[in-house]
Structure formats: C-alpha cells, structure tokens
N, C-alpha and C. Protein backbone atom coordinates (compact mmCIF):
# COMPACT_ATOMS: atom_id res chain seq x y z
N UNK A 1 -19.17 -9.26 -1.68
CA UNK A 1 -18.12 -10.04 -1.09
C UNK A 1 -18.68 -11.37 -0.60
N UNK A 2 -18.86 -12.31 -1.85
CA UNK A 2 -19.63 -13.90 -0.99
C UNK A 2 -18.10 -14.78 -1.12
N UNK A 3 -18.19 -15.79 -1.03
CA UNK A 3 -17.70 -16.42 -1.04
C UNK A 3 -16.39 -16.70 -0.06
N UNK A 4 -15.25 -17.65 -0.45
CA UNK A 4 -14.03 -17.76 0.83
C UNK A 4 -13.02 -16.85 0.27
N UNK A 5 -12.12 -16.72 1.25
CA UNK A 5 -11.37 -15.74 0.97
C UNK A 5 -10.80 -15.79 -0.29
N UNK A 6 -10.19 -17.23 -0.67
CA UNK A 6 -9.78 -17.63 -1.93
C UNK A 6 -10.20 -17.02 -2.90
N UNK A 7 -11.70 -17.21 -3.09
CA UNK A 7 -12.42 -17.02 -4.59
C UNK A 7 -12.50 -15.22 -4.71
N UNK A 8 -12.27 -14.91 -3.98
CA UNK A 8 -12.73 -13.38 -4.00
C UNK A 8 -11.81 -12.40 -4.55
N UNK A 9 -12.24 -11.84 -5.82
CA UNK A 9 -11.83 -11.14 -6.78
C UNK A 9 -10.47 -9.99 -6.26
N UNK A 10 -9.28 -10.39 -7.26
CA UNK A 10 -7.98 -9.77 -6.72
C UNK A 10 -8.48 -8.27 -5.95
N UNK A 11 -9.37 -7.81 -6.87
CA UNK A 11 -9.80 -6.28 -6.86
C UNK A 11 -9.61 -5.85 -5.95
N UNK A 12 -10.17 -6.72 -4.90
CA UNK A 12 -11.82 -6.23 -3.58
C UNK A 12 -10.24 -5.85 -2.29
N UNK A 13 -9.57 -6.59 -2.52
CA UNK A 13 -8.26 -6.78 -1.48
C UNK A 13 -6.93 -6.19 -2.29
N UNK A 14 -6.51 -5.74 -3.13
CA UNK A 14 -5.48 -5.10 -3.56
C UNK A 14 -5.13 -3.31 -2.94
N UNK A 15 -4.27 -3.27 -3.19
CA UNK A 15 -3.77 -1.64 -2.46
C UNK A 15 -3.72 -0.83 -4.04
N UNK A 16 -4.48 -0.04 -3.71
CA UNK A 16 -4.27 0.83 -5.14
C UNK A 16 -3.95 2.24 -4.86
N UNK A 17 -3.96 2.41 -3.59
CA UNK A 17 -3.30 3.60 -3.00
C UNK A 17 -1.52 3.69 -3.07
N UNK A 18 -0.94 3.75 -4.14
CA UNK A 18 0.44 2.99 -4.47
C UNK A 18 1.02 4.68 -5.01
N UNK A 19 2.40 4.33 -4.64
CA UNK A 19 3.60 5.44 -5.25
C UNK A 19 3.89 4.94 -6.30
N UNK A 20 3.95 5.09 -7.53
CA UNK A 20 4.93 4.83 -8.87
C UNK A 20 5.66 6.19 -9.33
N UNK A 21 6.82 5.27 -9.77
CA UNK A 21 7.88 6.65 -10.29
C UNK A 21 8.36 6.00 -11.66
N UNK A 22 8.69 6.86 -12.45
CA UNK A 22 8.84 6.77 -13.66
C UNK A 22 10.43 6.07 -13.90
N UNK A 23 10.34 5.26 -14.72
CA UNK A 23 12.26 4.58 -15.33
C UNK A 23 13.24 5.51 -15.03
N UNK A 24 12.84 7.13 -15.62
CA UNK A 24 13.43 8.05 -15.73
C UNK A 24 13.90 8.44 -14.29
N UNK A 25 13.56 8.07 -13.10
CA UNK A 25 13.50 8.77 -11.83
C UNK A 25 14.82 8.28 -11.49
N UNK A 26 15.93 8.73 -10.49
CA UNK A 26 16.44 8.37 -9.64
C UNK A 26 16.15 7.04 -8.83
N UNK A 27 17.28 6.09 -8.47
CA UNK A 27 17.35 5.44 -7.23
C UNK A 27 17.49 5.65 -6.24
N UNK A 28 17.91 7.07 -6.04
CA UNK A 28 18.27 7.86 -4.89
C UNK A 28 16.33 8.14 -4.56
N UNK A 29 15.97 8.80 -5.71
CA UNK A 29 14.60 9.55 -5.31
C UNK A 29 13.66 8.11 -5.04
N UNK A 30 13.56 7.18 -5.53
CA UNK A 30 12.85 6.08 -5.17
C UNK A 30 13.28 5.64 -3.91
N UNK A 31 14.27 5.89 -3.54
CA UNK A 31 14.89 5.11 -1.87
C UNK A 31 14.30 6.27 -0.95
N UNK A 32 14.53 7.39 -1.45
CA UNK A 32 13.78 8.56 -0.38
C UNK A 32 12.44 8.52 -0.40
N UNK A 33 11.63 8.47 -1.16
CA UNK A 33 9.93 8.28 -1.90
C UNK A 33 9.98 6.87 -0.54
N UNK A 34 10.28 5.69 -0.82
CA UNK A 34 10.03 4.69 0.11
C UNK A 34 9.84 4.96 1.41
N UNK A 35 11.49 5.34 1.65
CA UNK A 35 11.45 5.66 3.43
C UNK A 35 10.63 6.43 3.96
N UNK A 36 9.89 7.59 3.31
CA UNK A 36 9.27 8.57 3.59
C UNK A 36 7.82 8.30 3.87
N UNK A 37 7.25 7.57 3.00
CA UNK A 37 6.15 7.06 2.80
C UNK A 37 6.08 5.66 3.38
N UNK A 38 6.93 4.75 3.73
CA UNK A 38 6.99 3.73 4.49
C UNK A 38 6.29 2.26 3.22
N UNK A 39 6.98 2.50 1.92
CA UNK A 39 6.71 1.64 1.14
C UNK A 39 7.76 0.75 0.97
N UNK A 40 7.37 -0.51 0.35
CA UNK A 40 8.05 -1.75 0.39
C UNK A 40 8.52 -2.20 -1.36
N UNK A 41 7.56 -1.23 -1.72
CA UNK A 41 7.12 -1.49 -3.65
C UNK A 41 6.84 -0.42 -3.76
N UNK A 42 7.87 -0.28 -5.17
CA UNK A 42 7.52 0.92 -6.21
C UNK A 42 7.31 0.60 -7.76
N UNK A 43 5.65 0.50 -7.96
CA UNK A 43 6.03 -0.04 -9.43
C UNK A 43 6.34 1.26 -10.22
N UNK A 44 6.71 0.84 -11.31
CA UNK A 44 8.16 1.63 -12.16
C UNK A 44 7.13 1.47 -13.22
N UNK A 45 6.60 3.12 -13.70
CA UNK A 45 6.02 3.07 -15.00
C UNK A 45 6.79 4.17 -16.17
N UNK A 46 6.69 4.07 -17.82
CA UNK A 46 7.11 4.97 -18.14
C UNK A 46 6.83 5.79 -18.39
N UNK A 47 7.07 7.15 -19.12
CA UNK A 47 6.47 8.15 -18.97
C UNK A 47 5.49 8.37 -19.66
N UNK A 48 5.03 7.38 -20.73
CA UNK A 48 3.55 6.94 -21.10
C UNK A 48 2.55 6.49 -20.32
N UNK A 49 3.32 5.83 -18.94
CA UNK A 49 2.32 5.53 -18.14
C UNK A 49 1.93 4.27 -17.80
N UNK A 50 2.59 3.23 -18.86
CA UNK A 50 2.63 1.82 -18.65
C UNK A 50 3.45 1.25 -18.12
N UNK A 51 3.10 -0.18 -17.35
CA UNK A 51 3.67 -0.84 -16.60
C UNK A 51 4.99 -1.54 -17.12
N UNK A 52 5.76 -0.96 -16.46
CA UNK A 52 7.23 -1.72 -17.02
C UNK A 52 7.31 -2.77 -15.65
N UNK A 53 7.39 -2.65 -14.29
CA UNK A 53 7.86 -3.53 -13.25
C UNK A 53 7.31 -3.12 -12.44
N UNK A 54 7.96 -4.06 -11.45
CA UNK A 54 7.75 -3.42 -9.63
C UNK A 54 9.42 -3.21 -8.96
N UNK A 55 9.53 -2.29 -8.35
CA UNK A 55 10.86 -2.09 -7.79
C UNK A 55 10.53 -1.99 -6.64
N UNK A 56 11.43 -3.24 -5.42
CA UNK A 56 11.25 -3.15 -4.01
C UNK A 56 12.52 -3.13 -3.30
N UNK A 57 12.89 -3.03 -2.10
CA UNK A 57 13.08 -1.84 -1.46
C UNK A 57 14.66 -3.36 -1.41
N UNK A 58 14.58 -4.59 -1.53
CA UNK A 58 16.07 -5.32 -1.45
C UNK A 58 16.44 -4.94 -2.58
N UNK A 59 15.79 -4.94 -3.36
CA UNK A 59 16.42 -4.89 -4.68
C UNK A 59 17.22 -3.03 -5.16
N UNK A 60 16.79 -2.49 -4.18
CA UNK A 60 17.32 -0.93 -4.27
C UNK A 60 18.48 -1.34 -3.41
N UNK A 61 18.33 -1.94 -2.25
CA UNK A 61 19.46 -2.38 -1.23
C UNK A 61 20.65 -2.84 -1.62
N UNK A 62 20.48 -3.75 -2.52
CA UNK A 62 21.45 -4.47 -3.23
C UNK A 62 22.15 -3.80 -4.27
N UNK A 63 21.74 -2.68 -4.95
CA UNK A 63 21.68 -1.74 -5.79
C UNK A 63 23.08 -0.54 -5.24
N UNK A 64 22.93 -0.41 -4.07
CA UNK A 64 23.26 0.34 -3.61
C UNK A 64 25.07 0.63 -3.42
N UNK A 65 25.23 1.74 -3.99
CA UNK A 65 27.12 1.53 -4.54
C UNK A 65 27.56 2.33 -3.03
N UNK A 66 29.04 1.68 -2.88
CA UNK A 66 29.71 1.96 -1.57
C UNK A 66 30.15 3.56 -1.67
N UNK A 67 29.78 4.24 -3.47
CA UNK A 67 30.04 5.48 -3.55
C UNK A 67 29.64 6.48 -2.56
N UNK A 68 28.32 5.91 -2.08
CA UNK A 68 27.24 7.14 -1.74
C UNK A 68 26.61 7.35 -2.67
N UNK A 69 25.20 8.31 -1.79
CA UNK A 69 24.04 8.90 -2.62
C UNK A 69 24.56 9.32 -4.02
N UNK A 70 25.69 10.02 -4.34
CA UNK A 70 25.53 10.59 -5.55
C UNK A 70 25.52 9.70 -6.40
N UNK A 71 26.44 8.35 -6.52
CA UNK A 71 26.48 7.19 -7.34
C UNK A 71 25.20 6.66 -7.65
N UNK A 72 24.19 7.16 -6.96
CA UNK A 72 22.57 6.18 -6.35
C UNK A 72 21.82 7.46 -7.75
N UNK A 73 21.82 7.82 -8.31
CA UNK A 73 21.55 8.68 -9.30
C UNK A 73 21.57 8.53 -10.66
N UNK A 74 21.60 7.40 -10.74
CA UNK A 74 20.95 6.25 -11.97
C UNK A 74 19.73 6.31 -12.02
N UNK A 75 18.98 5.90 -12.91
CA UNK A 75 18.06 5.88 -13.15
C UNK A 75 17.31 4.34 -12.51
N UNK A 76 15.73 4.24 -12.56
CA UNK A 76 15.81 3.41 -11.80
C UNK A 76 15.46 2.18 -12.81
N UNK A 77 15.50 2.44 -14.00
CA UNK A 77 15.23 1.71 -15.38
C UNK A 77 15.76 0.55 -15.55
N UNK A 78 17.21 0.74 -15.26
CA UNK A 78 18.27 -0.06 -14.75
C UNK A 78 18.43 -0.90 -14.12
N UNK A 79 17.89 -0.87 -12.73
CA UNK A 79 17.19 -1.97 -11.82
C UNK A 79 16.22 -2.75 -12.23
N UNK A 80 15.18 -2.69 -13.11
CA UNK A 80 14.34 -3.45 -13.11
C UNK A 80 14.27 -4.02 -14.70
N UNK A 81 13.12 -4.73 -14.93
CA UNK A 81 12.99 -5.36 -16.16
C UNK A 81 14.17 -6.43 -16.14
N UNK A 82 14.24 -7.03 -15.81
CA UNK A 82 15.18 -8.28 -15.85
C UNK A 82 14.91 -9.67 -15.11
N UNK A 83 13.77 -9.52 -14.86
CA UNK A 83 12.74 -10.88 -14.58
C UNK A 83 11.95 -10.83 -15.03
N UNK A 84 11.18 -12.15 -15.77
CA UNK A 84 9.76 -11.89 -15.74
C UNK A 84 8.82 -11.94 -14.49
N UNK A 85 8.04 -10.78 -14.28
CA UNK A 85 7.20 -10.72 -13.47
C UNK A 85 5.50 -11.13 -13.41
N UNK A 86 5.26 -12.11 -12.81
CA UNK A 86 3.64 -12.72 -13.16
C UNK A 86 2.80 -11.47 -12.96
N UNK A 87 1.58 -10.93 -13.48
CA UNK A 87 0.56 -10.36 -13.02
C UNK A 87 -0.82 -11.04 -13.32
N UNK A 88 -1.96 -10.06 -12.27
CA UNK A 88 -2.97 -10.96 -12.23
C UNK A 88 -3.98 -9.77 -12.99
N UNK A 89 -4.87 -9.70 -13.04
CA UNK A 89 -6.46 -9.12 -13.41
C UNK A 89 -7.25 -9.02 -12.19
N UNK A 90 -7.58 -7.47 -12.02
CA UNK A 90 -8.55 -7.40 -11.06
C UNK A 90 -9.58 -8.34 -10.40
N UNK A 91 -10.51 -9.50 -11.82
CA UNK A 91 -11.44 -10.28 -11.53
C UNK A 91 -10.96 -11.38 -11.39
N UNK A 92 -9.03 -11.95 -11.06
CA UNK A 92 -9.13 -13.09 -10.65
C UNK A 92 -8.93 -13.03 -9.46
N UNK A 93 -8.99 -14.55 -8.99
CA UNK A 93 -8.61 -14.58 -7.53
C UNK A 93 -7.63 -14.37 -6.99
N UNK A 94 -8.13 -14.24 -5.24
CA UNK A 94 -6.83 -14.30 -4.30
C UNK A 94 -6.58 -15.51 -4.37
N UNK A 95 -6.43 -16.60 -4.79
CA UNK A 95 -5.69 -17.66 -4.50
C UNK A 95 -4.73 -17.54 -5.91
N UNK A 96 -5.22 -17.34 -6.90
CA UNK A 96 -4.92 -17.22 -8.37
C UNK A 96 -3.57 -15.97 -8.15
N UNK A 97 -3.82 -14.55 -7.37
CA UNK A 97 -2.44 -14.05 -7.08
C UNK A 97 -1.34 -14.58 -6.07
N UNK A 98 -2.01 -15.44 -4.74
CA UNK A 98 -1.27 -15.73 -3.83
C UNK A 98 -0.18 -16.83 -4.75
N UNK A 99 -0.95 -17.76 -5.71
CA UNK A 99 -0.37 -18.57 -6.06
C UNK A 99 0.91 -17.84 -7.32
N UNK A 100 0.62 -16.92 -8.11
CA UNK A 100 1.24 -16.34 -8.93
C UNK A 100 2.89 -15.44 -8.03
N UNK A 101 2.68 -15.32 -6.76
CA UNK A 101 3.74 -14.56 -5.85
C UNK A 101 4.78 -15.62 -5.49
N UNK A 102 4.16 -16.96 -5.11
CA UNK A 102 4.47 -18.18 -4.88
C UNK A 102 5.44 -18.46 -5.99
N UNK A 103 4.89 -18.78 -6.92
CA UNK A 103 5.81 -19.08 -8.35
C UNK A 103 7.04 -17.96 -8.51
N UNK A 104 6.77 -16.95 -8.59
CA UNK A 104 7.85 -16.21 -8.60
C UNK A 104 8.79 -15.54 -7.44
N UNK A 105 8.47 -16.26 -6.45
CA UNK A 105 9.45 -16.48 -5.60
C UNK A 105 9.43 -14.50 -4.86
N UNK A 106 8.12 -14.13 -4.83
CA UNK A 106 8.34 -12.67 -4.70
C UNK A 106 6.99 -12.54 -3.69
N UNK A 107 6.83 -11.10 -3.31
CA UNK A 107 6.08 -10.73 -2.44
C UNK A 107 4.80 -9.71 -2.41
N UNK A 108 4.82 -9.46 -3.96
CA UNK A 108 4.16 -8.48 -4.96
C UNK A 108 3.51 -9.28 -6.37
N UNK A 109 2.51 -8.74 -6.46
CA UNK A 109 2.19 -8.88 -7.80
C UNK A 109 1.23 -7.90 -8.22
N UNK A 110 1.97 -7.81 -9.07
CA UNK A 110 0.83 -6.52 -9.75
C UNK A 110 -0.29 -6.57 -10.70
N UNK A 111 -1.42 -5.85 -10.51
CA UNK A 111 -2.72 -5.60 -10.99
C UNK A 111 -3.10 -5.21 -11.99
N UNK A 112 -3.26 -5.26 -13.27
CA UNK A 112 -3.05 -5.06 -14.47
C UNK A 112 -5.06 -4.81 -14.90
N UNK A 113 -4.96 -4.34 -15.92
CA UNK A 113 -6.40 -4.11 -15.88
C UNK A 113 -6.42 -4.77 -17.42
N UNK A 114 -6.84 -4.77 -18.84
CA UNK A 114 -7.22 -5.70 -19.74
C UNK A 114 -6.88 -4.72 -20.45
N UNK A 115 -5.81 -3.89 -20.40
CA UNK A 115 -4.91 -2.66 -21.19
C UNK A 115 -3.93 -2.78 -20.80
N UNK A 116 -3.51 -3.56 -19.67
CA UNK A 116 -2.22 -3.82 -19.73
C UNK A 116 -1.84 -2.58 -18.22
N UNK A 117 -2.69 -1.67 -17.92
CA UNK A 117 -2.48 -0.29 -17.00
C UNK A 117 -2.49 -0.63 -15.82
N UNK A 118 -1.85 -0.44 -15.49
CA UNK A 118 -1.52 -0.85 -13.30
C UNK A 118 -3.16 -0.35 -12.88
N UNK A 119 -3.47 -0.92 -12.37
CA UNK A 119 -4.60 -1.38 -11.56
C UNK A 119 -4.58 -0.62 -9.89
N UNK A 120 -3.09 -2.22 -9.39
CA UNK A 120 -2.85 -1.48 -8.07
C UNK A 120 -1.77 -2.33 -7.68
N UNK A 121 -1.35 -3.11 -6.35
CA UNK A 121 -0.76 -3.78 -6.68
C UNK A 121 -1.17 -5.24 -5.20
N UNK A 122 -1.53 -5.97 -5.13
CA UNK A 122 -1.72 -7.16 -4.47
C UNK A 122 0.06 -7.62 -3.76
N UNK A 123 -0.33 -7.52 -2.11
CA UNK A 123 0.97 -7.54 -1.64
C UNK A 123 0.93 -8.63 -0.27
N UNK A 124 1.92 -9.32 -0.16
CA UNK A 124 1.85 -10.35 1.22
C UNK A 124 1.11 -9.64 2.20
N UNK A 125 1.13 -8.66 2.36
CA UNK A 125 0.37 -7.73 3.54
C UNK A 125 -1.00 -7.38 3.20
N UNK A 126 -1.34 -7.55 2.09
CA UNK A 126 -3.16 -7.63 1.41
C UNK A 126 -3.33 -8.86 1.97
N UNK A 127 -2.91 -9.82 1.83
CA UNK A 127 -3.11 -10.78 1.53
C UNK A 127 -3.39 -11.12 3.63
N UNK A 128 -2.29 -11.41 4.07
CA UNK A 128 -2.38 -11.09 5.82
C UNK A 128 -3.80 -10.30 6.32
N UNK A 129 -3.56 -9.29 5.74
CA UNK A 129 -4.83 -8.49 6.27
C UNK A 129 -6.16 -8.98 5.97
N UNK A 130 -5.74 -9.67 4.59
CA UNK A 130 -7.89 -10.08 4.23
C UNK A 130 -7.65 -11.41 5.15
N UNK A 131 -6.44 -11.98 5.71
CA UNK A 131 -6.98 -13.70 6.30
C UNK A 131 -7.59 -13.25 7.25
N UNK A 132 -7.03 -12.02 7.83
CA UNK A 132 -6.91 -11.51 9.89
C UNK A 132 -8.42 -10.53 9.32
N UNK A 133 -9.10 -10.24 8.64
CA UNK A 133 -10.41 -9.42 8.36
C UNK A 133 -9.99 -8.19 8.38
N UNK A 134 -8.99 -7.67 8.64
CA UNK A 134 -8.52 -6.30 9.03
C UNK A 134 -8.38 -5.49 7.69
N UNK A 135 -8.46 -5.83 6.06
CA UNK A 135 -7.97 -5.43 5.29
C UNK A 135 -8.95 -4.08 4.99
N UNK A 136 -8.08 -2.97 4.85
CA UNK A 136 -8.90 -1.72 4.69
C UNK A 136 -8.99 -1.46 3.00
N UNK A 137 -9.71 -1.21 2.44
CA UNK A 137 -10.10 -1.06 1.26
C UNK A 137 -9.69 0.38 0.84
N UNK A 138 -9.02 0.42 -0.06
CA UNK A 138 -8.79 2.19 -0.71
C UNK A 138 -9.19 2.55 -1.76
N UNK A 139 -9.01 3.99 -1.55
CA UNK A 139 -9.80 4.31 -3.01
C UNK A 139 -9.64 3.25 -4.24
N UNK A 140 -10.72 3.55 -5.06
CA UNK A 140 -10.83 2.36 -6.16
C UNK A 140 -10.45 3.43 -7.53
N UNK A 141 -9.94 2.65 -8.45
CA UNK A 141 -9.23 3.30 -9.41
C UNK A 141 -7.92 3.06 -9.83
N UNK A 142 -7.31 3.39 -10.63
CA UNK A 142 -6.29 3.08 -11.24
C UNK A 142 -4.85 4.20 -11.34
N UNK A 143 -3.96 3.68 -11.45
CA UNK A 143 -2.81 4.02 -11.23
C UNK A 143 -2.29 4.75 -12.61
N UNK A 144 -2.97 6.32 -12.65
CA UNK A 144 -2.76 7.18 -13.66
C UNK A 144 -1.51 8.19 -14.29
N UNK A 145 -1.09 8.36 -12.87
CA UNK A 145 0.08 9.41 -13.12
C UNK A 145 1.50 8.72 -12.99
N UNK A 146 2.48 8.86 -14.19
CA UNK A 146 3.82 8.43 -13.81
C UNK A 146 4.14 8.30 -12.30
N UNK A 147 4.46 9.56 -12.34
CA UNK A 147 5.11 10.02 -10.97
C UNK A 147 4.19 10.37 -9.66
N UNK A 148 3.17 9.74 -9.27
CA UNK A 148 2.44 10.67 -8.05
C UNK A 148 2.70 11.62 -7.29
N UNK A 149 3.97 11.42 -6.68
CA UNK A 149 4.90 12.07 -5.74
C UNK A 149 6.23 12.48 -6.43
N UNK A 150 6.20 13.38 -6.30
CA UNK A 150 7.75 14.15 -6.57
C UNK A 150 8.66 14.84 -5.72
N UNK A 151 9.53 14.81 -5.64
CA UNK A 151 10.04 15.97 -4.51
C UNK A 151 11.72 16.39 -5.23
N UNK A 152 11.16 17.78 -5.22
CA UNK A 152 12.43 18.11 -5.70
C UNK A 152 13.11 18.98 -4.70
N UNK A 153 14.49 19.18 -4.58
CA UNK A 153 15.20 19.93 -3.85
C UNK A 153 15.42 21.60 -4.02
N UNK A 154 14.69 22.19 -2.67
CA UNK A 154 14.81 23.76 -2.88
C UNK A 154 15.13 24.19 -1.85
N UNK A 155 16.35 25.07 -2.68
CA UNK A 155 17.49 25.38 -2.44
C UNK A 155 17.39 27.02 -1.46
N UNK A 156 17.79 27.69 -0.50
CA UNK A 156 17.19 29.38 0.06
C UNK A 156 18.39 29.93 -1.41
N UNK A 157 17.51 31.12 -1.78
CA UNK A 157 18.21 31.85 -2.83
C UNK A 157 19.35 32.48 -2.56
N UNK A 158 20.06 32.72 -2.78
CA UNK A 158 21.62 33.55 -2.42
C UNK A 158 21.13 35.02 -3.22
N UNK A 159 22.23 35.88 -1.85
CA UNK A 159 22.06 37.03 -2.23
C UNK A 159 23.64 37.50 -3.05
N UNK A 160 23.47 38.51 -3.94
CA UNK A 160 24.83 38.27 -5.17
C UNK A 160 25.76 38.42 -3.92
N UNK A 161 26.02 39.01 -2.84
CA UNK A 161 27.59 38.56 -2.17
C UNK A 161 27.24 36.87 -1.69
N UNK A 162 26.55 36.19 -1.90
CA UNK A 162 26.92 34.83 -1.38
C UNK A 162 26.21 34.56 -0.35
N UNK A 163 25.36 35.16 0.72
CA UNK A 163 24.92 35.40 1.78
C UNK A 163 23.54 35.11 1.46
N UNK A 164 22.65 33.95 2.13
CA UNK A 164 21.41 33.66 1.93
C UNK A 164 20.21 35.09 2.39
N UNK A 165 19.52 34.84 1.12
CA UNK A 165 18.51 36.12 1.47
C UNK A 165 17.41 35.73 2.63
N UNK A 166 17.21 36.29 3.47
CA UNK A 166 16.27 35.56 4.81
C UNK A 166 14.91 35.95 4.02
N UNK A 167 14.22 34.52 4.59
CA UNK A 167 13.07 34.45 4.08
C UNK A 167 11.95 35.77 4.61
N UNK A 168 11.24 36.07 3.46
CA UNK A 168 10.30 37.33 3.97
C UNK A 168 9.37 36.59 5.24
C-alpha cells in the first residue's frame, strides 16, 4: 500500500464481501436480502454466474407497485440492464473508479476481473472509509455463487384435519 490514496489499486479498498442474487430471483426476495443484511447494492448475476448489473435499493423503491408484496414477485431481471454501467479492474485506481461513479451519475461501480467475473464491488462508502483510514479490508476473492444467500419460506406442516403438527 505506497502511494496516495488516488493511485492505489481499486482492489486493496473494494467490498467483496457482497450479496448477489440471480435475474431469476424475486424483487420481493432482493428487497428482503437488503433490509436484512443492511445492503445498499445487489449486483444481479445470471445463473452462469456473470455479471449482468448492479441493483440498488432506489431503484427497487421506485420499482415498487401500490399492489403489494405479491405484485413485487417479478423477477429482478426486469429492473436492471437498461443503463450502461461503467466498471473498473481490480489494478486500476481509486481515482480511475471514483471518477467512473462520477460519470455515471451513480454510487457503485463494479469490479470486474479480466473475465469479465464480479470481483467485488467499489462503493461511495469504500471510498469515505479509505479517505477517513477506517476502511476494513475483507476477505479477498471473488464473487462465485449466483445466489449467496437464499431464504426460502417454511411453512409448520399441517396435520390431515388442518391443525398444525407441534414441533417435536
């Protein structure tokens, strides 16, 4: 770590400790995945595993039908891909992403590795934290699994008159 904050490789300061959920997922399950976990960004990979976007938390907001949750059960495929989104390379700079967030008028940019594979993702709050020295470093590695987090809904079993079976 030499140099000013500027020159110093996206890598060293990016969050790669990140939730991604697959196109295929719910908007409902990405709005719950957020709140739960206290995320701001969800990049959106497909079920190959490659980077389609980043989905953040106005853009689910805005998304959001006066139906209720059940209407929110789209996919989240839908929401995204409809900007182009800048990304950077682990070995460029923080000034090289600050400036790339700048241009696109956004608060994210994502980390791409020289395959094109989410990395991690470089966020206004990386960025805050390496000025203030405070930035904590996370595991190093790459963003492998569609879905990291899943949560599915389970249900207590019914007993055949209708009457929940109490748990053993």
């Amino acid at each position: 770590m030499t140099g000013t904050m500027e020159e110093r490789p996206v890598g060293e300061a990016m969050s790669t400790d990140v939730l991604a959920v697959t196109d295929t997922e719910s908007a409902l399950l990405a709005w719950e995945l957020m709140r739960q976990g206290g995320y701001h960004h969800v990049p959106v990979l497909s079920a190959e595993g490659c980077f389609i976007d980043v989905l953040d938390a106005e853009t689910l907001a805005a998304a959001w039908d006066s139906g209720g949750p059940d209407r929110m059960r789209k996919p989240v495929g839908v929401l995204v891909g409809h900007r182009p989104l800048p990304h950077v390379r682990p070995d460029d700079s923080v000034a090289t992403a600050a400036r790339a967030m700048l241009a696109a008028g956004t608060d994210v940019v994502p980390v791409l590795d020289e395959d094109g594979r989410l990395s991690g993702l470089f966020t206004a709050r990386d960025l805050i934290a390496l000025a203030a020295g405070a930035h904590r470093r996370t595991h190093a590695g790459h963003v492998t699994a569609p879905a990291l987090y899943r949560i599915e809904p389970v249900l207590p079993a019914r007993h055949p008159r209708g009457s929940a079976i109490p748990p053993s």
